[in-house]
Protein backbone atom coordinates (compact mmCIF):
# COMPACT_ATOMS: atom_id res chain seq x y z
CA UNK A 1 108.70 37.04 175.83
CA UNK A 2 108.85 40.96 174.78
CA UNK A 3 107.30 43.06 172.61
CA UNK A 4 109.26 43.64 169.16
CA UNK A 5 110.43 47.10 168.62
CA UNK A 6 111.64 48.90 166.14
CA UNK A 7 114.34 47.16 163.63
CA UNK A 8 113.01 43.91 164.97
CA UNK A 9 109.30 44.96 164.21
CA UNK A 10 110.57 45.98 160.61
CA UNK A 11 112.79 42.84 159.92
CA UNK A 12 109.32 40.60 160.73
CA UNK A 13 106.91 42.69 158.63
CA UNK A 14 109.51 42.83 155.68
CA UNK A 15 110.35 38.80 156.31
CA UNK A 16 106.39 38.31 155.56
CA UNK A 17 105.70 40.93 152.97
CA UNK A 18 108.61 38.58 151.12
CA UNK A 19 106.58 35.32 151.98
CA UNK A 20 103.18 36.61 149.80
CA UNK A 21 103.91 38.22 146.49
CA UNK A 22 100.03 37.80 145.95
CA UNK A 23 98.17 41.09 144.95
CA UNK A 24 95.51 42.75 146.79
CA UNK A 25 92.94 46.11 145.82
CA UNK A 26 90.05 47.06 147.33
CA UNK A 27 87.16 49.05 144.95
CA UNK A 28 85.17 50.78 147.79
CA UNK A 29 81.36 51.83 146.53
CA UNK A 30 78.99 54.60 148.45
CA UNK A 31 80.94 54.19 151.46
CA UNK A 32 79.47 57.07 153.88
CA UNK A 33 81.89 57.63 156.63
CA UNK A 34 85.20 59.05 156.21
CA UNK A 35 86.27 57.02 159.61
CA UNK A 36 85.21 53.70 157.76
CA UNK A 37 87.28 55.06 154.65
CA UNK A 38 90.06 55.33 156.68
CA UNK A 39 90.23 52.49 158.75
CA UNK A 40 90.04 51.02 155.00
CA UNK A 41 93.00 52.47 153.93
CA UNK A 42 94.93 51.46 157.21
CA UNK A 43 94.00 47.84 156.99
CA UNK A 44 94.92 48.21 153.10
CA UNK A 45 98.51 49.79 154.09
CA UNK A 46 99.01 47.03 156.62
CA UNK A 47 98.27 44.06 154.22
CA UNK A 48 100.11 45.27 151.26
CA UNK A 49 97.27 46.48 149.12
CA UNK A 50 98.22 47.72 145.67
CA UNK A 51 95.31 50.33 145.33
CA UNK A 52 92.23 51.32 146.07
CA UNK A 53 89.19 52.13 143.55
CA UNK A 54 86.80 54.84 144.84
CA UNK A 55 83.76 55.08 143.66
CA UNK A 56 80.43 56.63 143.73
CA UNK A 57 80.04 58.44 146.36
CA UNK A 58 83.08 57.09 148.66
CA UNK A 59 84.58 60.47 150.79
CA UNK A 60 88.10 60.85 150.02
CA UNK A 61 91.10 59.45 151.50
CA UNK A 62 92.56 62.78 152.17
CA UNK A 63 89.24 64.35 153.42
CA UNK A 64 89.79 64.69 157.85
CA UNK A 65 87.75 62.14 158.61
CA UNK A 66 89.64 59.32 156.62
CA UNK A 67 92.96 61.03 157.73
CA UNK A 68 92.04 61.04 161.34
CA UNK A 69 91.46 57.13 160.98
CA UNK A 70 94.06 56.46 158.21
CA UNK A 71 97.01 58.07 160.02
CA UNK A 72 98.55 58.76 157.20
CA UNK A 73 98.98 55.37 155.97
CA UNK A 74 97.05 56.76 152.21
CA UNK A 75 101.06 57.27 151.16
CA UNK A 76 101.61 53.45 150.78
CA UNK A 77 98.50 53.29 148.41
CA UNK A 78 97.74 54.27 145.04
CA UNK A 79 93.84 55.81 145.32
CA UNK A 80 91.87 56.49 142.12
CA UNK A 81 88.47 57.85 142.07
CA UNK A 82 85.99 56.71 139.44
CA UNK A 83 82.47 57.76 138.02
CA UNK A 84 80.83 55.05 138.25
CA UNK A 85 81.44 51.20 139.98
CA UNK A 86 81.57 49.95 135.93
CA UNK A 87 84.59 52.29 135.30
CA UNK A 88 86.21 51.09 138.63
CA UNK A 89 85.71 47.74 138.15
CA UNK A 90 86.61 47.82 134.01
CA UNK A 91 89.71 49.31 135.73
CA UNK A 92 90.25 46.61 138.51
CA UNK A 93 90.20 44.25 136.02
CA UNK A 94 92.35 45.41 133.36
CA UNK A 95 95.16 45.97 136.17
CA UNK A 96 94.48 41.66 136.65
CA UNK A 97 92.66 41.70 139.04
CA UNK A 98 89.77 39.26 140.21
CA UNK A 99 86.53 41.25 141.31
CA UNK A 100 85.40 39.68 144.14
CA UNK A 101 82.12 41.48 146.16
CA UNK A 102 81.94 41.23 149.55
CA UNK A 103 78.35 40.93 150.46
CA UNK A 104 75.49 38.55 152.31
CA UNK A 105 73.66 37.38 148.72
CA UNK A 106 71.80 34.43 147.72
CA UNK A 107 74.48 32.97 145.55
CA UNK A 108 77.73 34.13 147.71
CA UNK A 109 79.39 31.60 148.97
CA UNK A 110 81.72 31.53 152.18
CA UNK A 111 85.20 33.40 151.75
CA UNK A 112 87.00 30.45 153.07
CA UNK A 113 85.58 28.35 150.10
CA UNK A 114 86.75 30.97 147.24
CA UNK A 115 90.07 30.91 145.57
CA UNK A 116 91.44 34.55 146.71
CA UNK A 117 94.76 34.05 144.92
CA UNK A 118 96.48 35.48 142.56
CA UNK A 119 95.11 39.00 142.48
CA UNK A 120 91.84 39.65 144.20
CA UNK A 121 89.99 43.33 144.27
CA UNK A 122 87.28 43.16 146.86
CA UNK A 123 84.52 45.00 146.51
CA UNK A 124 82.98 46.85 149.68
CA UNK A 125 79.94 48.62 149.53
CA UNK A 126 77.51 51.11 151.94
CA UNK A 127 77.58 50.82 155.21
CA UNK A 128 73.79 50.05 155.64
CA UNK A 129 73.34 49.23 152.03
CA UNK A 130 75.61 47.43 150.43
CA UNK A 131 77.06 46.70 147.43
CA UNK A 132 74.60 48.07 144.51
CA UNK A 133 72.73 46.01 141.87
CA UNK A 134 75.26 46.99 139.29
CA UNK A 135 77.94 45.93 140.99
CA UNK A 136 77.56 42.65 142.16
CA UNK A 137 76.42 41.95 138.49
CA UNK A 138 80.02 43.20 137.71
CA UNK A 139 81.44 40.78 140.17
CA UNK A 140 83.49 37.63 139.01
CA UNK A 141 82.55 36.35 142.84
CA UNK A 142 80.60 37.36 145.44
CA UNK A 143 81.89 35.93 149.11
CA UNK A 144 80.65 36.45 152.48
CA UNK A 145 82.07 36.03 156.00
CA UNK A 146 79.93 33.31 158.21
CA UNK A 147 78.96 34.56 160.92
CA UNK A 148 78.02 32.54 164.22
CA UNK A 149 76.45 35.56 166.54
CA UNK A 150 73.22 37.31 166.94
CA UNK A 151 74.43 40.41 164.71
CA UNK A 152 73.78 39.99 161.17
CA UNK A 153 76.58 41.45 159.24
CA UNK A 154 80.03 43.40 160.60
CA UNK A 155 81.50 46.87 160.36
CA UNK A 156 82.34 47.82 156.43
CA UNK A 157 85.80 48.16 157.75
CA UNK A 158 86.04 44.91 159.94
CA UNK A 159 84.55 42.96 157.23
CA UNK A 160 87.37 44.20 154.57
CA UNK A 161 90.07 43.22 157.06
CA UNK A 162 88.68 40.26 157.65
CA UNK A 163 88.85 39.89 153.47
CA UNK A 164 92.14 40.93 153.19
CA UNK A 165 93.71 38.66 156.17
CA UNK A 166 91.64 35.67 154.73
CA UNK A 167 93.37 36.54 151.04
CA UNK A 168 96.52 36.60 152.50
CA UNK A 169 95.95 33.09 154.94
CA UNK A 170 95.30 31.53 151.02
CA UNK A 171 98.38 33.29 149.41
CA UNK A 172 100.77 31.98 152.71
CA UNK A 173 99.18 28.24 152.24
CA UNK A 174 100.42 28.35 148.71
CA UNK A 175 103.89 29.90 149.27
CA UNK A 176 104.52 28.92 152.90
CA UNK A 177 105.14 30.88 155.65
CA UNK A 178 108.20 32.53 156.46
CA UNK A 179 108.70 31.61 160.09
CA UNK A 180 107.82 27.71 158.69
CA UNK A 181 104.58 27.46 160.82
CA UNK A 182 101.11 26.41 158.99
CA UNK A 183 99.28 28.89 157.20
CA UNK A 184 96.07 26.77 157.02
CA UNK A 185 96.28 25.13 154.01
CA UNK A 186 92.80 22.92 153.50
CA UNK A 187 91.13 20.72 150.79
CA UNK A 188 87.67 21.35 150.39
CA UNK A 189 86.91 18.47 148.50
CA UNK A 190 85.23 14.85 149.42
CA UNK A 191 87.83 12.62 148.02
């Protein structure tokens, strides 16, 4: 076994971006670190994420922080900054896009369970607050990520890569995987 390199690295990341023509945004509210902004955009880039909503107040992508963690990865994004979380989600959704909040709340349920497919926005929120009032109201879902360890909730950034992998798992069990293997396609329901 070796390490792809290169035009073999390419061919595999193009031969999956091929296999999930799903779409994916991310509307980040009151984020406070740059690093977290940019380690947003980066998992964004890598997952094929159409956009990102900023809002409130969410540092910029291009501020040094975000770029330092980003590594210039903000080129394969369109970013749009926004007033208010109403305005970004108004916008979310007229682009057709789901709003779905990411966020430990008494009526989330786990992200496994929700149907991430065809074109999910996830909502991210403050690092030690969360998502606001307002904006889980604005949600269409809310979803959370179970969690089996002594720690209570991840990393802003973790948790929206975790999001984004778990929206693309769904979008692979629909669509099948390139390479042929199972994407983890699962029925929910007692039958």
């Amino acid at each position: 076994m070796k390490q792809l390199r290169g035009t073999e690295l390419k061919r595999l990341h193009r031969s999956w971006r091929r296999g999930n023509e799903f779409r994916l945004a991310m509307i980040l509210e009151n984020l406070q670190s740059p690093f977290n902004v940019g380690s947003v955009v980066r998992t964004g880039a890598a997952m094929g994420a159409e956009k990102l909503y900023l809002t409130g107040d969410t540092p910029s992508v291009r501020s040094s922080g975000a770029q330092k963690a980003a590594m210039g990865t903000d080129k394969y994004l369109k970013v749009e900054h926004f007033p208010t979380v109403a305005e970004a989600v108004a916008a979310a959704k007229a682009d057709g896009f789901k709003v779905v909040g990411l966020e430990l709340a008494d009526e989330a349920v786990p992200m496994f369970a929700a149907e991430l497919t065809p074109a999910v926005a996830f909502v991210l929120g403050h690092e030690d607050r969360g998502i606001t009032a307002d904006a889980l109201a604005l949600c269409d879902q809310v979803v959370f990520v179970p969690q089996l360890g002594r720690v209570g909730s991840l990393n802003v950034s973790a948790a929206a890569t975790v999001a984004c992998y778990e929206a693309r798992r769904q979008g692979y069990a629909i669509s099948g995987t390139p390479d042929g293997s199972d994407a983890g396609a699962f029925d929910l329901d007692d039958d």
